[in-house]
C-alpha atoms as a PDB file:
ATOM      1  CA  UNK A   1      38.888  21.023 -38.124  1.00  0.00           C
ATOM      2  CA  UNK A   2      35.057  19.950 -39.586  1.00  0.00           C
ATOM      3  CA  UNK A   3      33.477  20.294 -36.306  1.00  0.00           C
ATOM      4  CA  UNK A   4      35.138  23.727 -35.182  1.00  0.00           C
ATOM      5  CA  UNK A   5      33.196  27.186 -35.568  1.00  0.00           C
ATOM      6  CA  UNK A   6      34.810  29.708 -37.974  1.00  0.00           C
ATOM      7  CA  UNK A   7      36.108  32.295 -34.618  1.00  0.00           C
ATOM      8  CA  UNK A   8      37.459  28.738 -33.271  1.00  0.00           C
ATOM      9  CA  UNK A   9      38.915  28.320 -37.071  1.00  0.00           C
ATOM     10  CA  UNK A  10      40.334  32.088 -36.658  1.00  0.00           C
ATOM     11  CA  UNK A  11      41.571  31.772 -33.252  1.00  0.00           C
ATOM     12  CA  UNK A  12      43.544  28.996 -34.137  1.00  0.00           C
ATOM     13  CA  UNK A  13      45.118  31.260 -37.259  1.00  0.00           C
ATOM     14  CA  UNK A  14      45.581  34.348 -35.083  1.00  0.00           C
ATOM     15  CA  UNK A  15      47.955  31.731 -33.245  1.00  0.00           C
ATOM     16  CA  UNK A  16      49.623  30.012 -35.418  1.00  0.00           C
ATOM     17  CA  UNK A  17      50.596  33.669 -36.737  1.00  0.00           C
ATOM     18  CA  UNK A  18      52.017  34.489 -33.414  1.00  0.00           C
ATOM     19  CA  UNK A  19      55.323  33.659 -31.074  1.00  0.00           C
ATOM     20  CA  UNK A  20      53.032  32.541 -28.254  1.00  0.00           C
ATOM     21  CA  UNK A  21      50.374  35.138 -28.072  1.00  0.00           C
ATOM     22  CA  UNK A  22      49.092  35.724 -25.067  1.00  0.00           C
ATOM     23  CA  UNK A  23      44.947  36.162 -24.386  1.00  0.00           C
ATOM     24  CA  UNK A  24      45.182  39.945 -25.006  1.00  0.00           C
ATOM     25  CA  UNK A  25      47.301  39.457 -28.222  1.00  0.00           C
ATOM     26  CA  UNK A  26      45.039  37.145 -29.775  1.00  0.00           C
ATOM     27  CA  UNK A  27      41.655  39.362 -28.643  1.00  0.00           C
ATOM     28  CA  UNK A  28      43.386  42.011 -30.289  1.00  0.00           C
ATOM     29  CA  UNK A  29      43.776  40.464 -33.625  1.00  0.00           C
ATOM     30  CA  UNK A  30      40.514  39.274 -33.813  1.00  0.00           C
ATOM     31  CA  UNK A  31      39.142  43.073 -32.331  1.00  0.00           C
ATOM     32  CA  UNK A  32      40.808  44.332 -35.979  1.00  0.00           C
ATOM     33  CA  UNK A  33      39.698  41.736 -38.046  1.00  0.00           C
ATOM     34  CA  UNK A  34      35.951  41.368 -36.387  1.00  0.00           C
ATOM     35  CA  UNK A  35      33.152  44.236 -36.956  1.00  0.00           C
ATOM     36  CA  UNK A  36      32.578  44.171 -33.232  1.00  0.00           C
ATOM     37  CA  UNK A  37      34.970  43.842 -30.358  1.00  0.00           C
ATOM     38  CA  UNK A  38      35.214  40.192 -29.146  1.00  0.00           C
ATOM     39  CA  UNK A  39      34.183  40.064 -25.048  1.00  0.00           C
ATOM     40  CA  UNK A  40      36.283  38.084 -23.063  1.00  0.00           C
ATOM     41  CA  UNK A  41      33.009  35.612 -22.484  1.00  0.00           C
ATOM     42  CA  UNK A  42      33.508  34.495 -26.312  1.00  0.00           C
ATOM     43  CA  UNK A  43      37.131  34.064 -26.546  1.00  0.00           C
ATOM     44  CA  UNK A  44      38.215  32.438 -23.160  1.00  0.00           C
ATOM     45  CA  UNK A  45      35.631  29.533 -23.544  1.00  0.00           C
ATOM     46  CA  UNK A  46      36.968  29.102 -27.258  1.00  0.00           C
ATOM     47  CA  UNK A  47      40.661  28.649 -25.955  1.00  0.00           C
ATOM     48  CA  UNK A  48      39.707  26.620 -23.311  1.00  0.00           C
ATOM     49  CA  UNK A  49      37.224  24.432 -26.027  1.00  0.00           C
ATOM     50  CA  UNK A  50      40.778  24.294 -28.381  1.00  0.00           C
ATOM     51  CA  UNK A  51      42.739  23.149 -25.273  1.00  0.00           C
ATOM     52  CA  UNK A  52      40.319  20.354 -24.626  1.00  0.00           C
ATOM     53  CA  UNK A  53      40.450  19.445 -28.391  1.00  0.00           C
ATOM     54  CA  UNK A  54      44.564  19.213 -28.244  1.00  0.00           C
ATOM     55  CA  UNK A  55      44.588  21.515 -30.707  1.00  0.00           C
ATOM     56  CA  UNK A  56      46.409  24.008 -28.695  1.00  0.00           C
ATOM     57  CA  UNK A  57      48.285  24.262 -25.381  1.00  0.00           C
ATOM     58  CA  UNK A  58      47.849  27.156 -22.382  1.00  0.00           C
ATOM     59  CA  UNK A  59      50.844  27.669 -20.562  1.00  0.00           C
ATOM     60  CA  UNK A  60      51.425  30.405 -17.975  1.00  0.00           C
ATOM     61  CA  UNK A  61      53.489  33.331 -18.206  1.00  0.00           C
ATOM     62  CA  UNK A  62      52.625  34.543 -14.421  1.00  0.00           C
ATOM     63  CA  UNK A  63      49.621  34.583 -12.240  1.00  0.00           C
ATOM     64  CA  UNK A  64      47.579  36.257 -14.416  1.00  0.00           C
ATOM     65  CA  UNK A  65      48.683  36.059 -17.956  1.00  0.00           C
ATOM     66  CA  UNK A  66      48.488  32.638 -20.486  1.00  0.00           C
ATOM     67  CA  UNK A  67      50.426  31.978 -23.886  1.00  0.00           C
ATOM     68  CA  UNK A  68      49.011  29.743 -26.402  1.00  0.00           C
ATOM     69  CA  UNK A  69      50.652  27.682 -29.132  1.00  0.00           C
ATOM     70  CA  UNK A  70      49.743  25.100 -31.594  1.00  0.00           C
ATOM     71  CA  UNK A  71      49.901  21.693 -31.012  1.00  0.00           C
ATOM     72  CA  UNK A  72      51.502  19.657 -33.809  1.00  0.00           C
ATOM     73  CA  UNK A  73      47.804  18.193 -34.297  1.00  0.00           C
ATOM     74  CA  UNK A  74      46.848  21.575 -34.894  1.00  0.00           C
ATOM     75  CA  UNK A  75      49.524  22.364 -36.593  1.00  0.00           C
ATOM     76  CA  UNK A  76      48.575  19.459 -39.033  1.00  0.00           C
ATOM     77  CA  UNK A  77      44.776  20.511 -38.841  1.00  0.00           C
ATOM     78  CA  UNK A  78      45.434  23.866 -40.516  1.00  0.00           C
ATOM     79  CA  UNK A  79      47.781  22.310 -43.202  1.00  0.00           C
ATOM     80  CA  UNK A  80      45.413  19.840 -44.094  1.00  0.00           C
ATOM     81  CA  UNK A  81      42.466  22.945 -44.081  1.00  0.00           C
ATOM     82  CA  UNK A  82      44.620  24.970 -46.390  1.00  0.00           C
ATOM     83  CA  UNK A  83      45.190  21.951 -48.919  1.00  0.00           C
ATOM     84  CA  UNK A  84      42.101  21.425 -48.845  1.00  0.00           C
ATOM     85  CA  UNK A  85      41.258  25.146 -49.595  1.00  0.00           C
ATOM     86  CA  UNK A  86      43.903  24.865 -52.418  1.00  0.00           C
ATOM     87  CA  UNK A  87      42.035  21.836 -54.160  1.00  0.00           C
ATOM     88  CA  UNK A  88      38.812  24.206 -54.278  1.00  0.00           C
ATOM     89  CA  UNK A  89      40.397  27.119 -55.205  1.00  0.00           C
ATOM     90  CA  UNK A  90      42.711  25.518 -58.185  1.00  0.00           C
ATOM     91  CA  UNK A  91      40.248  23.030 -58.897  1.00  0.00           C
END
C-alpha cells in the first residue's frame, strides 16, 4: 500500500465499501468526496494501475460496463493500512 497515491488509496476504499461497483459508482463516490469532479482520464488509468498491482480485479458486466472487487491481497493491504493507522492514532 506504501507505493500507492492517496486517490489510488481512496479508490481502493470506495471499493471495498461497495457490492462490486461499477466505474460510474466508484467516480461517483469519489465526485462527493473530491472538491472537483474526477475525469474519466484520472480514474480509468488508476483501476487499470490497481488491476496490474493484483490489488483488485475488473470483470465485465456487458460490453460496456466493468465491476471491480478487492482481491484478498487487497483486502489484506487495507487491513494491514488501518492497523497501522490504529498504532498511530492509539499510540
Amino acid at each position: 500500500m506504501h507505493d500507492l497515491t492517496g486517490f489510488q488509496r481512496d479508490v481502493l476504499y470506495v471499493i471495498e465499501g461497495a457490492n462490486g461497483p461499477k466505474g460510474v459508482d466508484i467516480k461517483a463516490e469519489l465526485d462527493g468526496y473530491y472538491d472537483s469532479d474526477i475525469n474519466h482520464g484520472r480514474l480509468y488509468p488508476n483501476l487499470d494501475d490497481l488491476v496490474e498491482k493484483g490489488l483488485i480485479e475488473k470483470g465485465k458486466i456487458d460490453d460496456r460496463t466493468n465491476q471491480y472487487t478487492l482481491t484478498s491481497r487487497g483486502e489484506r493491504e487495507i487491513e494491514a493500512r488501518r492497523d497501522w493507522e490504529d498504532e498511530l492514532i492509539e499510540g
